[in-house]
Protein backbone atom coordinates (compact mmCIF):
# COMPACT_ATOMS: atom_id res chain seq x y z
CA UNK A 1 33.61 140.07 238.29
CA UNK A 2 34.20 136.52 239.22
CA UNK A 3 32.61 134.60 241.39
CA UNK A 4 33.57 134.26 245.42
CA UNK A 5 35.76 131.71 246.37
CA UNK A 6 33.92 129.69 249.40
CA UNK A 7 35.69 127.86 251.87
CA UNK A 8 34.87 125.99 254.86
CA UNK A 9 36.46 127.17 258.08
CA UNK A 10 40.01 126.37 259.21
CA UNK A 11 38.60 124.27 262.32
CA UNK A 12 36.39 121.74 259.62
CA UNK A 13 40.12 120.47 258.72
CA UNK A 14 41.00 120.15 262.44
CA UNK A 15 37.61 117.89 262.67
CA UNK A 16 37.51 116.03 259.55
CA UNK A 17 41.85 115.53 259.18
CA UNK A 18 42.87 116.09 262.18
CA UNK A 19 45.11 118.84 260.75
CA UNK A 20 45.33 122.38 261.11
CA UNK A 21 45.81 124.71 258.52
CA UNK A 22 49.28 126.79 258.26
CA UNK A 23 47.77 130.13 257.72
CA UNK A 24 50.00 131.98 254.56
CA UNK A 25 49.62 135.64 254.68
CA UNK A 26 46.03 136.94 255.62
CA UNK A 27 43.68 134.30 253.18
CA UNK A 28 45.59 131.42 251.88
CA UNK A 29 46.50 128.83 254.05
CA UNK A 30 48.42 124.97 253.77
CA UNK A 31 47.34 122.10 255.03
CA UNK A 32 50.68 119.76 255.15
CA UNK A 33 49.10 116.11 255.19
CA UNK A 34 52.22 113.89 255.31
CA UNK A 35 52.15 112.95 258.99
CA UNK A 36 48.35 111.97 258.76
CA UNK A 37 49.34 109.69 255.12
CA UNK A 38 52.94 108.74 255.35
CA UNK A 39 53.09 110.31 252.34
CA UNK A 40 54.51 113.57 251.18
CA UNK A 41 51.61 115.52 250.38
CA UNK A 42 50.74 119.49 250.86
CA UNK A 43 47.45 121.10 250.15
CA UNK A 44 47.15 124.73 249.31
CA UNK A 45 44.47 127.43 248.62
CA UNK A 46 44.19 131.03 248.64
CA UNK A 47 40.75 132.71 249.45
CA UNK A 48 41.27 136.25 247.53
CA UNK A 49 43.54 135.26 244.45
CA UNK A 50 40.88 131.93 243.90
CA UNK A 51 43.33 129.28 243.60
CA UNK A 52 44.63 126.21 245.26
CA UNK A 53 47.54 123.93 244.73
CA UNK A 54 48.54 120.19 245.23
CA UNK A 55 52.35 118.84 245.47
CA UNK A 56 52.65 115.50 246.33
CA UNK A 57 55.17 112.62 245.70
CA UNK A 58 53.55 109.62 246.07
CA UNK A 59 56.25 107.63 247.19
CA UNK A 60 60.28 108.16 247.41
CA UNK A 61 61.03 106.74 243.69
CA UNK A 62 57.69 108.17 242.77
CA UNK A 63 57.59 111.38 240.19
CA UNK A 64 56.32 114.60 241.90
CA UNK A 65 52.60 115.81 241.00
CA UNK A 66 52.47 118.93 240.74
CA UNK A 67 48.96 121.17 240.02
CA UNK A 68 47.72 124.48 240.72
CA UNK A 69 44.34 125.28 239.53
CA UNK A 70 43.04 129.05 239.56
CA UNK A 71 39.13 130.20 239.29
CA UNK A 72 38.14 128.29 242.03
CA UNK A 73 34.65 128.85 243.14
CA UNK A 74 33.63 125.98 246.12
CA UNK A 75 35.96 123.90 248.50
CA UNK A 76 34.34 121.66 250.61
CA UNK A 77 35.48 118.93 252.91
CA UNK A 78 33.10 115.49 251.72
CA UNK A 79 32.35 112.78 254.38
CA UNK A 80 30.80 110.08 252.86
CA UNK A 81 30.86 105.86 252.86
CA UNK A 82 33.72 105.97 255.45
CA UNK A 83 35.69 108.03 252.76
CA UNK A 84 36.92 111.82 253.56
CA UNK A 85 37.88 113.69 250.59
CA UNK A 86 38.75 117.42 250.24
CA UNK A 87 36.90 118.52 246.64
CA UNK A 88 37.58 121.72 245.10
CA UNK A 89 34.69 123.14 241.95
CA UNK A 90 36.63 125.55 239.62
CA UNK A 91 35.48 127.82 236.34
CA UNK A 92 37.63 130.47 234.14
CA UNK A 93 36.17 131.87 231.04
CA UNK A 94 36.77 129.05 229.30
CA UNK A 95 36.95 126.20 231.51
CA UNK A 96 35.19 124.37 233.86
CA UNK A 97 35.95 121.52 236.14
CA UNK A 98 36.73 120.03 239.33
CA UNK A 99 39.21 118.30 241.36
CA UNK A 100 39.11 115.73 244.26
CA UNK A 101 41.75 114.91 246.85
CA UNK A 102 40.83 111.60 249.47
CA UNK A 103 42.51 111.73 252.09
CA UNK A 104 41.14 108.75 253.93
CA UNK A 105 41.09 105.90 253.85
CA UNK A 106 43.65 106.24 251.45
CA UNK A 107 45.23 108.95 249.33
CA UNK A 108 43.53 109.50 246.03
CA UNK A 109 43.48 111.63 243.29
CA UNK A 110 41.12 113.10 240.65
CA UNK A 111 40.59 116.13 238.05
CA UNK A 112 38.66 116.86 235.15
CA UNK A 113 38.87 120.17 233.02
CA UNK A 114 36.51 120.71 230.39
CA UNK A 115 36.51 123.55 227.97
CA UNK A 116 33.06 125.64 228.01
């Protein structure tokens, strides 16, 4: 069996982005970040199918990223040295790895995959 997908709350999104989550169906919900950036970013994750997704263009000639990342096992909302990033832990039989989405002060963006 795989391990439990753990995410904070809805309302720690509300405090930390000032955003609240568009809930999609009954345990995956969006968070659509472009009026808090300027940017056109959306956030997504899904509670019973373990996954989450990123789409974001990072500017209007920019080229589209576009990741979805399944196996997730932690998201968590990280406050620290005036930075707030959103940081998801992931593992699949084979894989392990993480990816991290700041949000403020500005929008940036890492992952790293390894293979177990």
């Amino acid at each position: 069996m795989s391990p439990e997908f753990t995410t904070p709350p809805p309302q720690a999104f509300v405090d930390a982005f000032g955003v609240e989550p568009t809930a999609e169906g009954e345990h995956g919900y969006t968070l659509y970040l472009s009026e808090i950036t300027g940017q056109d970013i959306t956030f997504s994750y899904n509670a019973m199918m373990q996954s989450v997704a990123l789409f974001w263009t990072p500017s209007a000639e920019g080229i589209p990223i576009r990741i979805h990342r399944e196996g997730a096992t932690l998201l968590r909302i990280l406050e620290e040295f005036q930075k707030t990033k959103i940081v998801v832990e992931f593992r699949t039989e084979d894989t392990i790895g993480h990816m991290t989405l700041q949000v403020f002060p500005s929008l940036e963006f890492h992952e790293e995959t390894l293979i177990t």
